[in-house]
Each structure stands twice: as C-alpha cells, then as structure tokens.
Protein backbone atom coordinates (compact mmCIF):
# COMPACT_ATOMS: atom_id res chain seq x y z
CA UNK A 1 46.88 59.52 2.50
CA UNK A 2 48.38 63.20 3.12
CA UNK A 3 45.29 63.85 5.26
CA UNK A 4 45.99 61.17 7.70
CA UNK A 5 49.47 61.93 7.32
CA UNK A 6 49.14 65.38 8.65
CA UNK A 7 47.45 64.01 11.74
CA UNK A 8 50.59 61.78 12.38
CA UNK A 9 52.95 64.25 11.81
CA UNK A 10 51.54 67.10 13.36
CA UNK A 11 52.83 66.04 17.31
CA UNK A 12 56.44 66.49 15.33
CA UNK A 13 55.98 69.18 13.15
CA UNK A 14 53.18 71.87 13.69
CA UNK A 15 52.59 72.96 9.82
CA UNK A 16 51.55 69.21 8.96
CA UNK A 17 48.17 69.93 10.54
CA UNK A 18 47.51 72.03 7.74
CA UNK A 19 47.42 69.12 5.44
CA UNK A 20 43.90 67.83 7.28
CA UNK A 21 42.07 71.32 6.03
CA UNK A 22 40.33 70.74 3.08
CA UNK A 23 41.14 74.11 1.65
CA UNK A 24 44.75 73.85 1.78
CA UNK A 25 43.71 70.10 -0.04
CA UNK A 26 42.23 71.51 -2.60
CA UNK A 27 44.65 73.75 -3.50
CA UNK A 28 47.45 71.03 -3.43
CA UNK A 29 44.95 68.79 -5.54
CA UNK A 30 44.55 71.77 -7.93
CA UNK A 31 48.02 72.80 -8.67
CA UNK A 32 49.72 69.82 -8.17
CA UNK A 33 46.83 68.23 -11.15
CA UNK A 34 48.36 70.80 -13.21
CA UNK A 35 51.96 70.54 -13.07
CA UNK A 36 52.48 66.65 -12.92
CA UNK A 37 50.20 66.60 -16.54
CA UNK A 38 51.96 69.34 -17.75
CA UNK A 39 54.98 67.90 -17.53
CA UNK A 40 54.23 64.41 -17.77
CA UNK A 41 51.69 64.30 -20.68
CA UNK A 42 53.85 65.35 -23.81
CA UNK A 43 56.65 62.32 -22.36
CA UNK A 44 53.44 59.97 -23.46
CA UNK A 45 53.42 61.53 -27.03
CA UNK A 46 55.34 58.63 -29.07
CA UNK A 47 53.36 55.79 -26.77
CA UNK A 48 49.69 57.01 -27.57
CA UNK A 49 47.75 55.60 -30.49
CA UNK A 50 47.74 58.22 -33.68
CA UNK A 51 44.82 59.85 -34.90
CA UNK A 52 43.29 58.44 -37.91
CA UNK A 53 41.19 61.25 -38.92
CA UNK A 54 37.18 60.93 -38.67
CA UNK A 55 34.02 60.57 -40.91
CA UNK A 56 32.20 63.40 -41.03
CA UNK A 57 34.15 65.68 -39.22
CA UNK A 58 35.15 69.15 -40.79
CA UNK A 59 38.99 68.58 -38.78
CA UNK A 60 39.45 65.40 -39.63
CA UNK A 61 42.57 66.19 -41.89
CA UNK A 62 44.45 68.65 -39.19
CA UNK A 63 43.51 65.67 -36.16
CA UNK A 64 45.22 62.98 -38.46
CA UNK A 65 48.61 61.61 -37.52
CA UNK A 66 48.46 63.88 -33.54
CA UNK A 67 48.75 61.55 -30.56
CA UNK A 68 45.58 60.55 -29.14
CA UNK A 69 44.04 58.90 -26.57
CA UNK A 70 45.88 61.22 -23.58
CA UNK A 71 43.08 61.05 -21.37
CA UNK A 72 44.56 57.65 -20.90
CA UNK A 73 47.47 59.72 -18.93
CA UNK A 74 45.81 62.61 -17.47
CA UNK A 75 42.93 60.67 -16.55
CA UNK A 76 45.18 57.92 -14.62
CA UNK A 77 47.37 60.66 -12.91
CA UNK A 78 43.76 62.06 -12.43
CA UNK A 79 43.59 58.59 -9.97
CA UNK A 80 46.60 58.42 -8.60
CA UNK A 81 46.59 62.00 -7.62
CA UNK A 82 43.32 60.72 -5.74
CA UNK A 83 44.57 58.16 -3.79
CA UNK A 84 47.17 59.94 -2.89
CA UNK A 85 45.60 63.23 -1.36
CA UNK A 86 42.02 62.19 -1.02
CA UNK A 87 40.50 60.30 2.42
CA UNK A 88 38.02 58.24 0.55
CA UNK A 89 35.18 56.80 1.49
CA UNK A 90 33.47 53.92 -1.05
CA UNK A 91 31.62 56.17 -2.42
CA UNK A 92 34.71 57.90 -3.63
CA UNK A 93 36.91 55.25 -4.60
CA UNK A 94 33.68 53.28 -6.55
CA UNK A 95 33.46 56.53 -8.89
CA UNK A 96 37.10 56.63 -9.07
CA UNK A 97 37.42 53.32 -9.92
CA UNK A 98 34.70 53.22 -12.58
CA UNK A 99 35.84 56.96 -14.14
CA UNK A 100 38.84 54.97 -14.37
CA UNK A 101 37.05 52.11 -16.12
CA UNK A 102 35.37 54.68 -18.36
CA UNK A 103 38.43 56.00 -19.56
CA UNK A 104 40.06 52.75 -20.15
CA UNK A 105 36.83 51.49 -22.60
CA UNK A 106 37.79 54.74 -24.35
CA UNK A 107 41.60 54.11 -24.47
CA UNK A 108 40.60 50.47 -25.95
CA UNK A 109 38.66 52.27 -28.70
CA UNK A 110 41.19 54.84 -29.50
CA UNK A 111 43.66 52.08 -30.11
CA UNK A 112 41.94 49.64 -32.16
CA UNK A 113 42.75 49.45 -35.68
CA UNK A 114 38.94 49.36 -36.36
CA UNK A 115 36.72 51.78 -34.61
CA UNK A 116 34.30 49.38 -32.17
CA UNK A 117 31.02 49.19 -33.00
CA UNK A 118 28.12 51.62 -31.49
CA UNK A 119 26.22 49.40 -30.31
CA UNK A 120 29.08 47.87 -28.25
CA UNK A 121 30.23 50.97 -27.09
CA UNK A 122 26.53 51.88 -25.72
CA UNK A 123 26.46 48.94 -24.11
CA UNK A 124 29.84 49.57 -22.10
CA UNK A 125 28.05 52.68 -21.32
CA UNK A 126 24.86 51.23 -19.82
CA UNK A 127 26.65 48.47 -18.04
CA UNK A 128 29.27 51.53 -16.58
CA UNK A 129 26.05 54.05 -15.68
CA UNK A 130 24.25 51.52 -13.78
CA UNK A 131 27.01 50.33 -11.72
CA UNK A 132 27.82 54.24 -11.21
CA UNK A 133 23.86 54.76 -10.25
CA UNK A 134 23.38 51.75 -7.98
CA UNK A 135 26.81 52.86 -6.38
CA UNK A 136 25.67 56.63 -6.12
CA UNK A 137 22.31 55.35 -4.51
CA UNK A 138 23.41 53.45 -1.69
CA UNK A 139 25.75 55.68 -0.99
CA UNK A 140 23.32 58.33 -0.56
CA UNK A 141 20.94 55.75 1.36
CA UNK A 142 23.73 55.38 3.71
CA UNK A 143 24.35 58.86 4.65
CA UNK A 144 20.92 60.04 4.61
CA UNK A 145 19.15 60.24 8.26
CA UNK A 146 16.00 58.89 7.36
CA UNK A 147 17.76 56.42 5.37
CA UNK A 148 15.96 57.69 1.80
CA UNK A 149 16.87 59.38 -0.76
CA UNK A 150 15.76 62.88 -1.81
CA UNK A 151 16.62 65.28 -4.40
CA UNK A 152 15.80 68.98 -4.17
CA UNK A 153 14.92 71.00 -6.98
CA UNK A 154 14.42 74.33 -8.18
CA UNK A 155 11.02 75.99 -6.82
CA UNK A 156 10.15 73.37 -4.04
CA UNK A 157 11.05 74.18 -0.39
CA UNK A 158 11.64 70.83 0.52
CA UNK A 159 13.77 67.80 -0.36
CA UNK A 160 11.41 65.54 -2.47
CA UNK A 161 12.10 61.40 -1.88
CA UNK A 162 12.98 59.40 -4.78
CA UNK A 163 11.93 55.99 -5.15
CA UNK A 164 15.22 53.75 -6.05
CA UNK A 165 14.09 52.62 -8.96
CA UNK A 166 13.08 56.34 -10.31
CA UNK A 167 16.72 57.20 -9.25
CA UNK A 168 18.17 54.58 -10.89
CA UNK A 169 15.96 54.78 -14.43
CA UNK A 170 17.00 58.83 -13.82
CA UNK A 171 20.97 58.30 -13.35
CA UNK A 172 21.78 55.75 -15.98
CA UNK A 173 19.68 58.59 -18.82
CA UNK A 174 21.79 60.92 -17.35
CA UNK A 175 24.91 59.32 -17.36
CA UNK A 176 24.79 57.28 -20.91
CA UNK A 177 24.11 61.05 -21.96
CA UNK A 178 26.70 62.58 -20.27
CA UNK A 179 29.29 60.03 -21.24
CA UNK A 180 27.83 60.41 -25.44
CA UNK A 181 27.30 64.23 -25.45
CA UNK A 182 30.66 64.86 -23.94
CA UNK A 183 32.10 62.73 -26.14
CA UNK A 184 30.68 64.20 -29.34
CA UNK A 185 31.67 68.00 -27.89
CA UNK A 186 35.23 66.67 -28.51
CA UNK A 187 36.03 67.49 -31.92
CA UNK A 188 37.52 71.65 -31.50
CA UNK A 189 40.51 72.07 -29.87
CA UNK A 190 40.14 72.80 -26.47
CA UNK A 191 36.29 73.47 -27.01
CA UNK A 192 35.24 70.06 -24.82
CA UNK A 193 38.08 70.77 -22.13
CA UNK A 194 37.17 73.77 -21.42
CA UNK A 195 33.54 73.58 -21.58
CA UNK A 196 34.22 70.30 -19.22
CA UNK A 197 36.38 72.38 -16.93
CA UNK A 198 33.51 75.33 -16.36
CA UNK A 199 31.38 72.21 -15.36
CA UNK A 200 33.88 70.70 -12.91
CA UNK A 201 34.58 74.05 -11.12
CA UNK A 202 30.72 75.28 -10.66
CA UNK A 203 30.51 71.55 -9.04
CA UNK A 204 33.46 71.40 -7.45
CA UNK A 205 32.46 74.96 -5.48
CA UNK A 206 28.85 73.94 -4.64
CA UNK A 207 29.87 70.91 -3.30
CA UNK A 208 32.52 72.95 -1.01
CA UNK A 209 30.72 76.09 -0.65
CA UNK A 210 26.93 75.37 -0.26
CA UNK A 211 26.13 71.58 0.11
CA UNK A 212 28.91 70.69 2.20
CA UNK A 213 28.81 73.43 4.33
CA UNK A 214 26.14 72.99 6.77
CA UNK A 215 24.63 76.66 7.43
CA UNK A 216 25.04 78.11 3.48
CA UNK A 217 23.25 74.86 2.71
CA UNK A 218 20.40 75.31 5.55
CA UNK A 219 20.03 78.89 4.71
CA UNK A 220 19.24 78.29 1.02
CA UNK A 221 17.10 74.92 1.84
CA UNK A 222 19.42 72.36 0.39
CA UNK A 223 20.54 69.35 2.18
CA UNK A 224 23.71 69.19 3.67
CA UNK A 225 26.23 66.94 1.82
CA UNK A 226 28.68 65.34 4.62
CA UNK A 227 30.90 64.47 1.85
CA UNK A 228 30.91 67.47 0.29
CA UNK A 229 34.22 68.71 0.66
CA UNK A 230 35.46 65.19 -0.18
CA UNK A 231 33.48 65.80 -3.37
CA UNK A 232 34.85 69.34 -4.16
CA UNK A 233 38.57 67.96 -3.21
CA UNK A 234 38.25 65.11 -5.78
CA UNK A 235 36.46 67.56 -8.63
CA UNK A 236 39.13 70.47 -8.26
CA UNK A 237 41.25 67.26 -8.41
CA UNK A 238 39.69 66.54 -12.08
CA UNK A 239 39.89 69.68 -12.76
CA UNK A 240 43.81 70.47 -12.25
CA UNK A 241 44.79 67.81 -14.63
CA UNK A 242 42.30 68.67 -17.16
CA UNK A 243 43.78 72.18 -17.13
CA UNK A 244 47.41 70.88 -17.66
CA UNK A 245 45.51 68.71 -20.78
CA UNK A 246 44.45 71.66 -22.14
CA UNK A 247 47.70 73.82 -22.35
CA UNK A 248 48.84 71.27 -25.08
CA UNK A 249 45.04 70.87 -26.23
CA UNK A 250 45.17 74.58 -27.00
CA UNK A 251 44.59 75.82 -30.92
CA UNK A 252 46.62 74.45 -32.40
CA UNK A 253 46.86 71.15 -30.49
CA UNK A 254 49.77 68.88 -29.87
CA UNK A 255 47.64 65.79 -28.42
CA UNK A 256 43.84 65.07 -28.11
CA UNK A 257 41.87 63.47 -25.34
CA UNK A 258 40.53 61.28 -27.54
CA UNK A 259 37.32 58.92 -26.37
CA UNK A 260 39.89 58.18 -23.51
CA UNK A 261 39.56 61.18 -21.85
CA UNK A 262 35.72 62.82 -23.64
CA UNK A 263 34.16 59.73 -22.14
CA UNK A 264 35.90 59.93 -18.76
CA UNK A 265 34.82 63.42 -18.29
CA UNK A 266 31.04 63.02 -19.41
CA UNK A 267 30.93 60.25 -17.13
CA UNK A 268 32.38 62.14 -14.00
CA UNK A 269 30.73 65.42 -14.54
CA UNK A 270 27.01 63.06 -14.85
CA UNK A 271 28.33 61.53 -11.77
CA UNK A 272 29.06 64.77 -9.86
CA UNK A 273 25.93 65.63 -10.96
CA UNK A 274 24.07 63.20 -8.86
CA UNK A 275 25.87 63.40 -6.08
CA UNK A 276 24.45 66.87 -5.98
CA UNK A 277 21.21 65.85 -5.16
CA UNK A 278 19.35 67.55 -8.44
CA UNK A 279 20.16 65.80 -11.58
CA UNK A 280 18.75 69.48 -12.86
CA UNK A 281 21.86 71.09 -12.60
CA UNK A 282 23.39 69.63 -15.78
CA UNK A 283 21.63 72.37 -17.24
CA UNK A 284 24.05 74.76 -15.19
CA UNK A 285 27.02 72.39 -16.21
CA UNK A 286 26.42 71.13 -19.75
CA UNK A 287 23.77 72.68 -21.55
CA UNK A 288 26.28 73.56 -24.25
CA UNK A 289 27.56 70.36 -24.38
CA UNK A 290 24.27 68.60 -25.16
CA UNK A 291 22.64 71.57 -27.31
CA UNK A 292 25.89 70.45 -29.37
CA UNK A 293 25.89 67.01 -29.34
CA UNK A 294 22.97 65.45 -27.41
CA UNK A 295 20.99 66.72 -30.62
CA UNK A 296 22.88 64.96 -32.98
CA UNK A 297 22.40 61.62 -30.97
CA UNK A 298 18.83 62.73 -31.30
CA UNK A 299 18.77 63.30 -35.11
CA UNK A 300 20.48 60.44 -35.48
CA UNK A 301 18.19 57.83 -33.43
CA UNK A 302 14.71 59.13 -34.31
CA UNK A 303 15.99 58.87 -38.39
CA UNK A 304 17.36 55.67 -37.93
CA UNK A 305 14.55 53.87 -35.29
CA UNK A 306 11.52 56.19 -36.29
CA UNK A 307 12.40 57.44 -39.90
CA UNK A 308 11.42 60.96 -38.25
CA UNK A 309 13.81 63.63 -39.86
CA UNK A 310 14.04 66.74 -37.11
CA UNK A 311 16.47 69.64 -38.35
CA UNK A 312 17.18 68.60 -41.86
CA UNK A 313 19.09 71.58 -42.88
CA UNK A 314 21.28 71.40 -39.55
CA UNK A 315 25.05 69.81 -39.60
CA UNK A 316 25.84 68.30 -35.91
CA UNK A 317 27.53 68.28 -33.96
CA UNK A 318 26.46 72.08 -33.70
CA UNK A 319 30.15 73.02 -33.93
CA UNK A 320 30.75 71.61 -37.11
CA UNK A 321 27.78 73.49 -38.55
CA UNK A 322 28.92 76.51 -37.42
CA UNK A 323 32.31 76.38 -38.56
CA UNK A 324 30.85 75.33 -42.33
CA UNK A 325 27.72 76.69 -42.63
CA UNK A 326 28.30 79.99 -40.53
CA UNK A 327 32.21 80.48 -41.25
CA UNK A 328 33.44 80.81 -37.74
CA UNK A 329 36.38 80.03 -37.46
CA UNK A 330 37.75 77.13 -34.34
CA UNK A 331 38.82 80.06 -31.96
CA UNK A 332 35.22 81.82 -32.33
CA UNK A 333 33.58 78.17 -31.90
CA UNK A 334 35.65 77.73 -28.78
CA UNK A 335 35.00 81.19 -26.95
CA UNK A 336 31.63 81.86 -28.03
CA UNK A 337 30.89 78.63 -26.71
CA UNK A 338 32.19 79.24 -23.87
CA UNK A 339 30.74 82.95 -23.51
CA UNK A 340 27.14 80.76 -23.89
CA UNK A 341 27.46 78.06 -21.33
CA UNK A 342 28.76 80.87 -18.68
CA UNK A 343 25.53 82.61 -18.87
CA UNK A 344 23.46 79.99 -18.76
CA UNK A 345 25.37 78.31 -15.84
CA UNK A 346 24.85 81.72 -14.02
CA UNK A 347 21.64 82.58 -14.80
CA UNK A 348 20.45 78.36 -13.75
CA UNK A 349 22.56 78.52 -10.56
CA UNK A 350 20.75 81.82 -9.45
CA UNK A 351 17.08 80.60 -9.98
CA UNK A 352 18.26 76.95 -8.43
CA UNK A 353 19.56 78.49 -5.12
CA UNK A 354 17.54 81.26 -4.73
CA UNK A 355 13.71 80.94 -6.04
CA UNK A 356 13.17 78.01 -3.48
C-alpha cells in the first residue's frame, strides 16, 4: 500500500517517491516491526492463555503461570505490517496467509485445556507444507523463463531442473521439519528467537543483496530472483517484530511465543528457504536449530516405529541436556548457541556462493 502510495503522492510532494525504494521499505518494515510489538505485545499479557508448565522440560516450573501464546500478536502485527507496506504479489500474500494459518494452529494448541494430540498436530503440518510447496512451485514456474524450475547448489555451475514432484516430496520434508525443529528449539528464553532471527536476516540479505539483484547474482552464478527484494522486504518485516518479541522474551522472560509463534517461524524460515532456490541453505540458517531438536524427533520416531535406540545417554532437546547434564546455565545455552550457528552460517554461505 505505501509503495503505490508514494507513486500517487509524489506529483504533490517530492519525498513520497522515496517510499517506492525498497531500501527505505525495508527500513520502515524493520523499525516500525519493532516498535508497534514493543509496545503493543505486553497490552496482550492478561488476554493470552497461561503457561501450564511442560513434561519433560528442565523450565517447566519458571514457564508456569507466564502468558503464552504471543506469537499470536506479533505474528498477526507481523501480517498486518505486510499488507500494509508490502506490494504483494500471490506468491507473497499465499505465504502470508498460510504463516498466518500456521500460527493460528499453534495459538489453538496453546489455548486448549488439553494439549492436542501429535498426530493431529503433524497432520496440520503436512496439510500446511504442501499447500506452502504447491504454492512456492507455481510461483516459481511462473516467473521462471523457461517456465521450469531449478535449484542451484553448492559446487555445480549451473541451475539444475527439478521435477515438480521431487520439489514437492523436497519442500513438504523441509517444511514439516522446519515447523517441528523450530518448535522444539523453543524452550530457553530467547534461545529460539534469536537463533530464528540470525536465520531471517542471512535470508532476508541474500534475497536483497545477491538473488534479487541481477549482476551480484550473475557474477556468482545464481539465478536472479525478480521478487527478491519483495522477499527481503517481507523477511526484515519478520524479523522487526520478532526483535520487539524478544526484548520481553529476554532472560528472564515476561511472555513466551509459545507454539503460536515457534511454529510460525519454522514454517516461514522453511518457506524462505525455498524461495531461495537451494533448500541447502537451511544448513546456513538452522543447523542449530535441528542439531537441537530435529534429533530428538529422530530419537523419538526410530524408538517408537523401529525400536532402534540412537544416543541413549543423550537428553533432547540438546539444550536441556546441556543445562542438566553439562551445568550451563540458560544465558551460556543461549549465547553459545548462538556463537555456533554464526559460524556455521558463515562458513556454509562462503562455500555456497563462492566454490561454484
């Protein structure tokens, strides 16, 4: 809206024009993400459901009685903020409307009295990731010149084609794993914010930086994103509100996201993900975040389906085993977290763009 806005007003006021470049967008989108959950979020305290406290969880007792579920708020200013600076295309407002979705499944789940099922909830999720991956291919159909898809990974020159169903197989893995890993990251204060928000920033600047910018992207053989700086505008969007989340998410926490807003933000950052072009770089976005709770999922399903017992001496999600099995306390869980998942999203983003 503020985009086409500008246009109107520019003939009448000269400065307007500066709401149609992207940059000055972003910023807005940023900044403005921040303040409005800032000061919004803690008026939502006495509406949100209250933490019950969790199985199996080593803060179960310090969670219990704090408002949760306020990715229900940021998440939803998250969408209006959207609609209100972004010029979608579909493409954008399907992910925005099913992020939403996401988040709202979550919200549901934080409110009941009784925790829904698994199985329900993984169902939710697969219905959710293939409507985001059949959404996410023909919008890449659409905008691609040859009118396929391609992907382009790490030591191949040259955009590879992908077969629709091989992308669609690909992005509902990556998504249901996305959405669950996320999800489980969320029990530290702060620690699945933050690692979240390193993830939505590295995106948010290749999409702005190298994909959507035709000659960076031609220079380090990647295909040009058109949308890219749509993208970037709507993940630095994410990101502002996620940031004004976490100043009352901080140790010790006021409010927590809840499966409102941990489910939400695997979901978005899997989506983001694809958009890229190379479902690899979740390694540069969440590697932490799956180390730490994709291998619980794993534990979990080959003991249960298979009766296969992997890491038997090994507490997940990770964080919980290092807090009671290696004494570190929530503050060294968050930042040495942290300190991992920056090195590794370095170290993945150099070999990705540059040994081509």
């Amino acid at each position: 809206m503020l985009f086409y806005l500008g246009s109107y007003l520019q003939s009448f006021f000269g400065p307007a024009r500066l709401l149609q470049y992207f940059t000055v967008l972003i910023a807005l989108a940023l900044y403005s993400g921040f303040v409005a959950t800032y000061f919004l979020l803690p008026k939502f305290y006495d509406f949100l459901p209250h933490d019950r406290g969790r199985e199996f969880t080593l803060t179960a007792e310090a969670a219990k009685g704090k408002p949760t579920g306020a990715g229900s708020v940021f998440i939803t200013i998250f969408a209006l903020l959207a609609l209100l600076i972004i010029p979608m295309g579909s493409g954008q407002a399907g992910i925005l409307l099913l992020t939403w979705l996401t988040m709202l499944t979550g919200f549901l789940d934080d409110k009941s009295v009784s925790s829904w099922g698994e199985y329900l909830k993984a169902f939710l999720d697969l219905l959710l990731s293939i409507a985001a991956s059949c959404l996410l291919y023909l919008t890449a159909k659409k905008a691609s010149a040859d009118g396929n898809v391609h992907f382009w990974l790490p030591f191949v020159a040259h955009p590879v084609t992908v077969k629709p169903v091989v992308y669609l197989i690909l992005g509902v893995i990556l998504l249901w794993a996305s959405i669950n890993t996320t999800n489980c990251t969320d029990g530290v204060d702060g620690l699945s914010g933050t690692l979240v928000l390193i993830a939505l920033i590295t995106l948010g600047t290749i999409f702005y930086f190298i994909l959507g910018h035709k000659d960076i992207a031609a220079y380090l053989l990647v295909p040009h994103l058109a949308d890219g700086a749509k993208w970037a505008l709507m993940t630095f969007a994410l990101a502002g509100v996620l940031m004004g989340y976490l100043w009352h998410n901080a140790f010790p926490s006021h409010v927590l996201m809840g499966d409102a807003g941990s489910r939400a933000l695997g979901f978005f950052i899997g989506c983001a993900v694809l958009i890229s072009g190379n479902p690899l770089l979740i390694l540069a976005t969440s590697t932490v975040i799956f180390l730490n709770g994709g291998m619980g999922l794993l534990k979990v399903a080959l003991l249960r389906f298979f009766k296969i017992k992997i890491f038997p001496n090994v507490r997940f999600p990770l964080h919980d085993h290092m807090r009671k099995n290696r004494g570190w306390s929530a503050t060294q869980v968050l930042l040495k977290f942290v300190i991992l998942q920056l090195l590794i999203t370095v170290a993945v983003l150099g070999v990705f763009f540059k040994i081509r």
